[in-house]
C-alpha atoms as a PDB file:
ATOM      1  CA  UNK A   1    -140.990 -56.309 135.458  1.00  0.00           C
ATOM      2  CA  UNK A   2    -138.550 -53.882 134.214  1.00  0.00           C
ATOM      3  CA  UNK A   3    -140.699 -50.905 134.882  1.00  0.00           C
ATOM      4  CA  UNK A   4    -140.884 -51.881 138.196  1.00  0.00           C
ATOM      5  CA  UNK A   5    -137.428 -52.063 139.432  1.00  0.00           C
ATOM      6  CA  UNK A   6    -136.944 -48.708 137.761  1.00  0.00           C
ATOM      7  CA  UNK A   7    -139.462 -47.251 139.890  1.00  0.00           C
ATOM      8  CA  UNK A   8    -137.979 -48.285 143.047  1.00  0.00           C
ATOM      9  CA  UNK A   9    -134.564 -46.908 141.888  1.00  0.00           C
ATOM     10  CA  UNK A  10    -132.920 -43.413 143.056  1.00  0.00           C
ATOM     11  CA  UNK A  11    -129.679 -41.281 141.611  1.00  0.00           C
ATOM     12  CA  UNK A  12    -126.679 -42.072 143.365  1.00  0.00           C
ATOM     13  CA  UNK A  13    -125.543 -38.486 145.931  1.00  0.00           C
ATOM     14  CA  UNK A  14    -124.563 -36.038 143.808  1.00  0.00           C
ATOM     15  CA  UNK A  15    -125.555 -37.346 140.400  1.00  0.00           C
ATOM     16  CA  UNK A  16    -128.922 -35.858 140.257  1.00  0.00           C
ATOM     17  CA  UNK A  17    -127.467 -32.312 138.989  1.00  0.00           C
ATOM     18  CA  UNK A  18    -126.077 -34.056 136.447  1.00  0.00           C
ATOM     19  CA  UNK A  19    -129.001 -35.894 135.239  1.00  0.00           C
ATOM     20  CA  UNK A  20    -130.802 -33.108 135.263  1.00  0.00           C
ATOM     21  CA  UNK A  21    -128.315 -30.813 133.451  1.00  0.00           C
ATOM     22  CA  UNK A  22    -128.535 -33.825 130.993  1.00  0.00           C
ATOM     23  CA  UNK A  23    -132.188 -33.862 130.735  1.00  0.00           C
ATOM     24  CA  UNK A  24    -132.397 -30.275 129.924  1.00  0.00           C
ATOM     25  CA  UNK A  25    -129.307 -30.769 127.018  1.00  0.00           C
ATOM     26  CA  UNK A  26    -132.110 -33.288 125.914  1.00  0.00           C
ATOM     27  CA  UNK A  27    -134.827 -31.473 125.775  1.00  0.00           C
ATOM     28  CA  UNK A  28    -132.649 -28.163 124.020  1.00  0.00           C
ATOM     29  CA  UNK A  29    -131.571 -30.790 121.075  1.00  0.00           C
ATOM     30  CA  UNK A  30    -135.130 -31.670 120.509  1.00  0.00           C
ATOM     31  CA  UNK A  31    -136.312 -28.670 120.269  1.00  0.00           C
ATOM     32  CA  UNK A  32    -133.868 -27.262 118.046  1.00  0.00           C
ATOM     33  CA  UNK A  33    -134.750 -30.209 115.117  1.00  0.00           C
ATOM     34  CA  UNK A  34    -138.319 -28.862 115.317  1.00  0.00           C
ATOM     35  CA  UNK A  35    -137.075 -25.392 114.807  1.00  0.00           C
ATOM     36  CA  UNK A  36    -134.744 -26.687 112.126  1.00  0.00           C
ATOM     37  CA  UNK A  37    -136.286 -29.520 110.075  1.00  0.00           C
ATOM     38  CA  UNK A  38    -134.482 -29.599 107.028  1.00  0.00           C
ATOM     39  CA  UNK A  39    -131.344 -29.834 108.672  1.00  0.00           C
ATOM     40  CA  UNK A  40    -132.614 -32.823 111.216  1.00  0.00           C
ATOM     41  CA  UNK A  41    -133.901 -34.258 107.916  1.00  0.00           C
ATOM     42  CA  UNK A  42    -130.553 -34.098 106.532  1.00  0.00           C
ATOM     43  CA  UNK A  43    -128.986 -35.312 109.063  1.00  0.00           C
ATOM     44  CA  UNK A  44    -131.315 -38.436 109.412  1.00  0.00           C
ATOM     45  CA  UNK A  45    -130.577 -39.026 106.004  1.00  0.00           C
ATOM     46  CA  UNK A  46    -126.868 -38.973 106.605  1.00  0.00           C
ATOM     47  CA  UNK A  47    -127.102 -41.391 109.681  1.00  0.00           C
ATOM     48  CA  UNK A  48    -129.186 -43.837 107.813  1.00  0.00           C
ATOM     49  CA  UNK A  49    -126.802 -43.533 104.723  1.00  0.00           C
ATOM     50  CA  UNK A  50    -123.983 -43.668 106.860  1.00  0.00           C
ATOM     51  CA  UNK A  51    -125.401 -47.097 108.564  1.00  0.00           C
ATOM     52  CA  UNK A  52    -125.622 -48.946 105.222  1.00  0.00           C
ATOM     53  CA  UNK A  53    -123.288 -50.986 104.241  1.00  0.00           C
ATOM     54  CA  UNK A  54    -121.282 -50.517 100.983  1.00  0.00           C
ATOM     55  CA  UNK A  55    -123.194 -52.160  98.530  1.00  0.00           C
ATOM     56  CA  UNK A  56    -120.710 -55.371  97.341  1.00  0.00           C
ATOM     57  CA  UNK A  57    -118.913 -55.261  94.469  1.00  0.00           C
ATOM     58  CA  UNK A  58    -119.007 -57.996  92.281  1.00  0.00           C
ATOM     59  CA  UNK A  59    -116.570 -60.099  92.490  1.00  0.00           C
ATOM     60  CA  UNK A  60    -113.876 -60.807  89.539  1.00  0.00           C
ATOM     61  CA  UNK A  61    -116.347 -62.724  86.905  1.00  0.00           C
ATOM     62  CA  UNK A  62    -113.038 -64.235  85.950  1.00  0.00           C
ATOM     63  CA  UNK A  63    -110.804 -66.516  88.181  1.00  0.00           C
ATOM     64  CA  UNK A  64    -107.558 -66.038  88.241  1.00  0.00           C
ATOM     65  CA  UNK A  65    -105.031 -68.753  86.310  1.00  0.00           C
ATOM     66  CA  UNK A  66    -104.443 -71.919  87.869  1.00  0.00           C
ATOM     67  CA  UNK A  67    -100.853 -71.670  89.438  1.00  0.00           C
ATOM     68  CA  UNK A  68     -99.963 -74.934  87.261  1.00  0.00           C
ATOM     69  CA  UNK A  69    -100.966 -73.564  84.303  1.00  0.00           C
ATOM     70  CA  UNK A  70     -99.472 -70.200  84.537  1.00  0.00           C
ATOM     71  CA  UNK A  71     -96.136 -71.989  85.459  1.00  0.00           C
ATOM     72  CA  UNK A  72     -96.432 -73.598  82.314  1.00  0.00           C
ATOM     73  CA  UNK A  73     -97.079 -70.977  80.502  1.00  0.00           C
ATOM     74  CA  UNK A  74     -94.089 -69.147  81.988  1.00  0.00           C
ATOM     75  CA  UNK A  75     -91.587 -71.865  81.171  1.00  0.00           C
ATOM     76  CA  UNK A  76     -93.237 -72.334  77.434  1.00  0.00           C
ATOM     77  CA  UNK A  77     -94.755 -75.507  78.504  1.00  0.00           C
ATOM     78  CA  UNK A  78     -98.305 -74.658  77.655  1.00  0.00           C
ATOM     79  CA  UNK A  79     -97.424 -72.779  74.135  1.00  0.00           C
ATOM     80  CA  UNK A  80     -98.874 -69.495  73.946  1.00  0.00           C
ATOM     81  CA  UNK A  81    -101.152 -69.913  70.586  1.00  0.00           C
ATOM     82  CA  UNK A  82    -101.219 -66.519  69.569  1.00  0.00           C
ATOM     83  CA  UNK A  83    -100.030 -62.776  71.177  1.00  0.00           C
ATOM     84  CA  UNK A  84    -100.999 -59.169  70.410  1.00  0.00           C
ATOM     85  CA  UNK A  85     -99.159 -55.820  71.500  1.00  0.00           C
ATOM     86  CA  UNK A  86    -101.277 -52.800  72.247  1.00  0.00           C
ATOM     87  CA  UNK A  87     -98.605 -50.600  73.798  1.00  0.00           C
ATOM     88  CA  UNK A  88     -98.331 -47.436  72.251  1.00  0.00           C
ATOM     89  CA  UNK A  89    -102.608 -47.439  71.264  1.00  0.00           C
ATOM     90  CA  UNK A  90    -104.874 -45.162  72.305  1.00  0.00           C
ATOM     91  CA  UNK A  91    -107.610 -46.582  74.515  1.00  0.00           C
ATOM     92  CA  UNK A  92    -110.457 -46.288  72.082  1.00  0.00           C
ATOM     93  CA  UNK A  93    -107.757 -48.266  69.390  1.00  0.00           C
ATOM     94  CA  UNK A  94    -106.815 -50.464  71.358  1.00  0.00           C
ATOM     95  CA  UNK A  95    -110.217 -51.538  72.881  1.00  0.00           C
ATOM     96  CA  UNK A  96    -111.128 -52.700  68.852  1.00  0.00           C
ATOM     97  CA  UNK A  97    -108.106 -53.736  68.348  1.00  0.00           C
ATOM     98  CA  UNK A  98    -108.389 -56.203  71.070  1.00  0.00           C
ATOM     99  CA  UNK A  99    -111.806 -56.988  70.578  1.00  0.00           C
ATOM    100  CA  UNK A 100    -111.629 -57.959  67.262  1.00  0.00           C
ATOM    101  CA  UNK A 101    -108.233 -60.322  68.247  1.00  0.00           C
ATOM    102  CA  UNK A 102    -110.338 -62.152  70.868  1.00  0.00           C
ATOM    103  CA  UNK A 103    -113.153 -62.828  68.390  1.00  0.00           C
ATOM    104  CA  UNK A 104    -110.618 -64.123  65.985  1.00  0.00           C
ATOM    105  CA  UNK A 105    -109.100 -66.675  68.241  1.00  0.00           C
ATOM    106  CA  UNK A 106    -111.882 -67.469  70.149  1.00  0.00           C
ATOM    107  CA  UNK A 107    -113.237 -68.411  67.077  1.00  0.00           C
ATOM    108  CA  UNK A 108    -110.312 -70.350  65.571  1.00  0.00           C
ATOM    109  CA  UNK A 109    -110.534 -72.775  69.108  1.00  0.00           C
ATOM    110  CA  UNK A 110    -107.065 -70.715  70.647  1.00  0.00           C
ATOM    111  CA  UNK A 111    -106.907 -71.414  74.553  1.00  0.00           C
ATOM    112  CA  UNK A 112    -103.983 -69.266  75.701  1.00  0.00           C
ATOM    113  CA  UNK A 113    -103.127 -66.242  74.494  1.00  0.00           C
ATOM    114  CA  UNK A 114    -100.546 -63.082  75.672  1.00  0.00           C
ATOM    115  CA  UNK A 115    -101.510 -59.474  75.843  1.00  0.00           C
ATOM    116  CA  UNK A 116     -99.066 -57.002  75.783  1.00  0.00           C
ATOM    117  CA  UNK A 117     -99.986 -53.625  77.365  1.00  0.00           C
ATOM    118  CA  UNK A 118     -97.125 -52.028  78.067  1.00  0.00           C
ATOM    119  CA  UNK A 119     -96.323 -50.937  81.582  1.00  0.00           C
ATOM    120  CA  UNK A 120     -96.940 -47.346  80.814  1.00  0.00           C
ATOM    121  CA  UNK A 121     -94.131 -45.742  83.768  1.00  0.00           C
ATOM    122  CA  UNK A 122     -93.623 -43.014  81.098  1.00  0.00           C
ATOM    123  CA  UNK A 123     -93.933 -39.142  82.417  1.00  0.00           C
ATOM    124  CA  UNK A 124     -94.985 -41.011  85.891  1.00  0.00           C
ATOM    125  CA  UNK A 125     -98.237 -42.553  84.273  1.00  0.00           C
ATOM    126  CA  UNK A 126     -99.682 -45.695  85.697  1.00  0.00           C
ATOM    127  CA  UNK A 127    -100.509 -46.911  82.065  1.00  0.00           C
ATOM    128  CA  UNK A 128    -104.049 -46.435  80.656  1.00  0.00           C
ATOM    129  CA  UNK A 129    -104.310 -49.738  78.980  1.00  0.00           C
ATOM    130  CA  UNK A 130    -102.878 -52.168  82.080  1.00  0.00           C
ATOM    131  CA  UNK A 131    -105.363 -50.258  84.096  1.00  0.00           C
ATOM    132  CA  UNK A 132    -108.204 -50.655  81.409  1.00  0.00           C
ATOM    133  CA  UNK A 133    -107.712 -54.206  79.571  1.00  0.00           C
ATOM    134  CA  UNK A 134    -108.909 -56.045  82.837  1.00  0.00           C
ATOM    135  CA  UNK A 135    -111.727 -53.948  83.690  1.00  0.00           C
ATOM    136  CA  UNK A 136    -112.656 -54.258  79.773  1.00  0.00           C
ATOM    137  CA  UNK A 137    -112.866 -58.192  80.086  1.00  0.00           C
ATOM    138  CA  UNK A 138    -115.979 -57.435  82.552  1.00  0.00           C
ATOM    139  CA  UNK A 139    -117.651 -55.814  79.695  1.00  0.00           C
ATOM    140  CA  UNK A 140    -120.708 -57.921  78.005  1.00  0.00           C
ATOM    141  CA  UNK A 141    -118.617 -57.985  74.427  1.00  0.00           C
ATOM    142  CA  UNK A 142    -115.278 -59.085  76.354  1.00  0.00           C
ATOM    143  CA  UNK A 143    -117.308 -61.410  78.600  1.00  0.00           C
ATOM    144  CA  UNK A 144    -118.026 -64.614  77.159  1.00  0.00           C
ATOM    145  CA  UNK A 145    -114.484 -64.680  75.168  1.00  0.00           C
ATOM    146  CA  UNK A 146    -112.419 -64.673  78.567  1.00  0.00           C
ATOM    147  CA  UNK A 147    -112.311 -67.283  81.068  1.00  0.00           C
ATOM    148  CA  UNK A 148    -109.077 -66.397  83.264  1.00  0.00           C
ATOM    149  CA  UNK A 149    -106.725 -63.933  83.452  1.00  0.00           C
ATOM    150  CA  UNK A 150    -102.964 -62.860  85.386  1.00  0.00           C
ATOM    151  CA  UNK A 151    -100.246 -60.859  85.219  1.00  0.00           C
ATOM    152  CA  UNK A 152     -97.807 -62.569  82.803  1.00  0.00           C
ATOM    153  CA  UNK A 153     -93.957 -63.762  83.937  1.00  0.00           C
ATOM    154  CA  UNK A 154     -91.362 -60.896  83.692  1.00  0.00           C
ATOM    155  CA  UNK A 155     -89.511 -62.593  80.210  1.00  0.00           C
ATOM    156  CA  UNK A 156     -93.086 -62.467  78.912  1.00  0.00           C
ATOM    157  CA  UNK A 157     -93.511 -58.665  79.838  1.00  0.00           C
ATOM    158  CA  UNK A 158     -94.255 -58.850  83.392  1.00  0.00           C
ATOM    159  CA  UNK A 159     -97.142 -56.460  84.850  1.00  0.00           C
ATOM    160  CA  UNK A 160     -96.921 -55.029  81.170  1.00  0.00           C
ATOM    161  CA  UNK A 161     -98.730 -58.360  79.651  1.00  0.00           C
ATOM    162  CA  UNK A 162    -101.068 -60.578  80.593  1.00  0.00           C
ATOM    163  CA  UNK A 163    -101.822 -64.694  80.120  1.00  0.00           C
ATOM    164  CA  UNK A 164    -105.477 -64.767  79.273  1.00  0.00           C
ATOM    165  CA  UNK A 165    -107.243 -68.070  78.883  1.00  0.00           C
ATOM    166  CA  UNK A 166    -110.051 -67.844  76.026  1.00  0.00           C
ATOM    167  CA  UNK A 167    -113.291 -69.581  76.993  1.00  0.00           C
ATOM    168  CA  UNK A 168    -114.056 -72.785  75.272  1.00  0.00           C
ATOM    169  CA  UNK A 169    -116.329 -72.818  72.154  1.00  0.00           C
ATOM    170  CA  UNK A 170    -119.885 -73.227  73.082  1.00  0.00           C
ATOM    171  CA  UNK A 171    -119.797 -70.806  75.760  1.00  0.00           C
ATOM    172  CA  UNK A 172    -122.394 -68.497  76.376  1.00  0.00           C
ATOM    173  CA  UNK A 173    -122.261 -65.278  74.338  1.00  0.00           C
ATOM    174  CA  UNK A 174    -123.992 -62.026  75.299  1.00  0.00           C
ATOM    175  CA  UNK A 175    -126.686 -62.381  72.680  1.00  0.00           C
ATOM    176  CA  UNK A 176    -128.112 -65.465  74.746  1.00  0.00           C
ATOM    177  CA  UNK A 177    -127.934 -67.556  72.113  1.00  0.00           C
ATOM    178  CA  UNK A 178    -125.675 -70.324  73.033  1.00  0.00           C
ATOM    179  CA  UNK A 179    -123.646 -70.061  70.045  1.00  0.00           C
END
């Protein structure tokens, strides 16, 4: 039906040169991606890249504290079982360091712990290890220890620390195992 009301249609006055001049652009663009493959290839590539979305980034495998909880925390409440400071470590120390702390009080049934990473504003740095101790609990060795994490309250160090819930015993390690 289409196809025949398009047939019966006819340029408005003085559009026709410019449908024409349009035509010819057209037929000039095709032409020059048969003369120039590689770079129509390219830029098909680019278009269809460009019209993918981002692929989604997983979101935080840990939720954040409950806001009752942290309150408790921060008003010593909820005690604060056991606390380790890793300012000062290099990243490779401090990432065995940690690891090896975690294990420990995972193991000894420890729900709430503090982790001090210092806030690293020295020499205009951001700090390596506040930057690198949350992105570490993704890891498959960090994983199964962790089950929330936040910023701690400024007397407990502030954005320099961190309240980290351990996971209950039981939980699933990386191994699979169940133990």
């Amino acid at each position: 039906m289409w196809g025949k009301v398009a047939r019966t249609t006819r340029p408005m006055a003085g559009r026709l040169e410019e449908l024409t001049a349009f035509e010819d652009a057209l037929t000039e663009l095709e032409a020059s991606k048969v003369l120039e493959p590689g770079l129509a290839a390219m830029r098909a590539s680019l278009e269809s890249s460009a019209a993918k979305p981002e692929p989604k980034k997983p979101s935080g495998l840990h939720h954040p504290l409950e806001r009752p909880v942290k309150r408790k925390l921060s008003r010593g409440k909820l005690k604060l079982e056991a606390r380790i400071d890793l300012h000062g470590l290099f990243q490779s120390e401090a990432h065995a360091i940690l690891l090896e702390f975690l294990v420990r009080a995972h193991e000894r049934g420890l729900r709430h712990v503090l982790i001090i990473t210092g806030k690293g504003s020295s020499m205009g740095s951001e700090g390596a290890l506040k930057r690198a101790v949350p992105l570490w609990f993704s890891k498959p060795e960090f994983r199964y220890l962790i089950s929330s994490h936040e910023p701690a309250a400024h007397h407990h160090g502030g954005e320099g620390a961190l309240y980290v819930r351990l996971a209950r015993q039981g939980g699933e390690r990386f191994g699979g195992d169940g133990q």
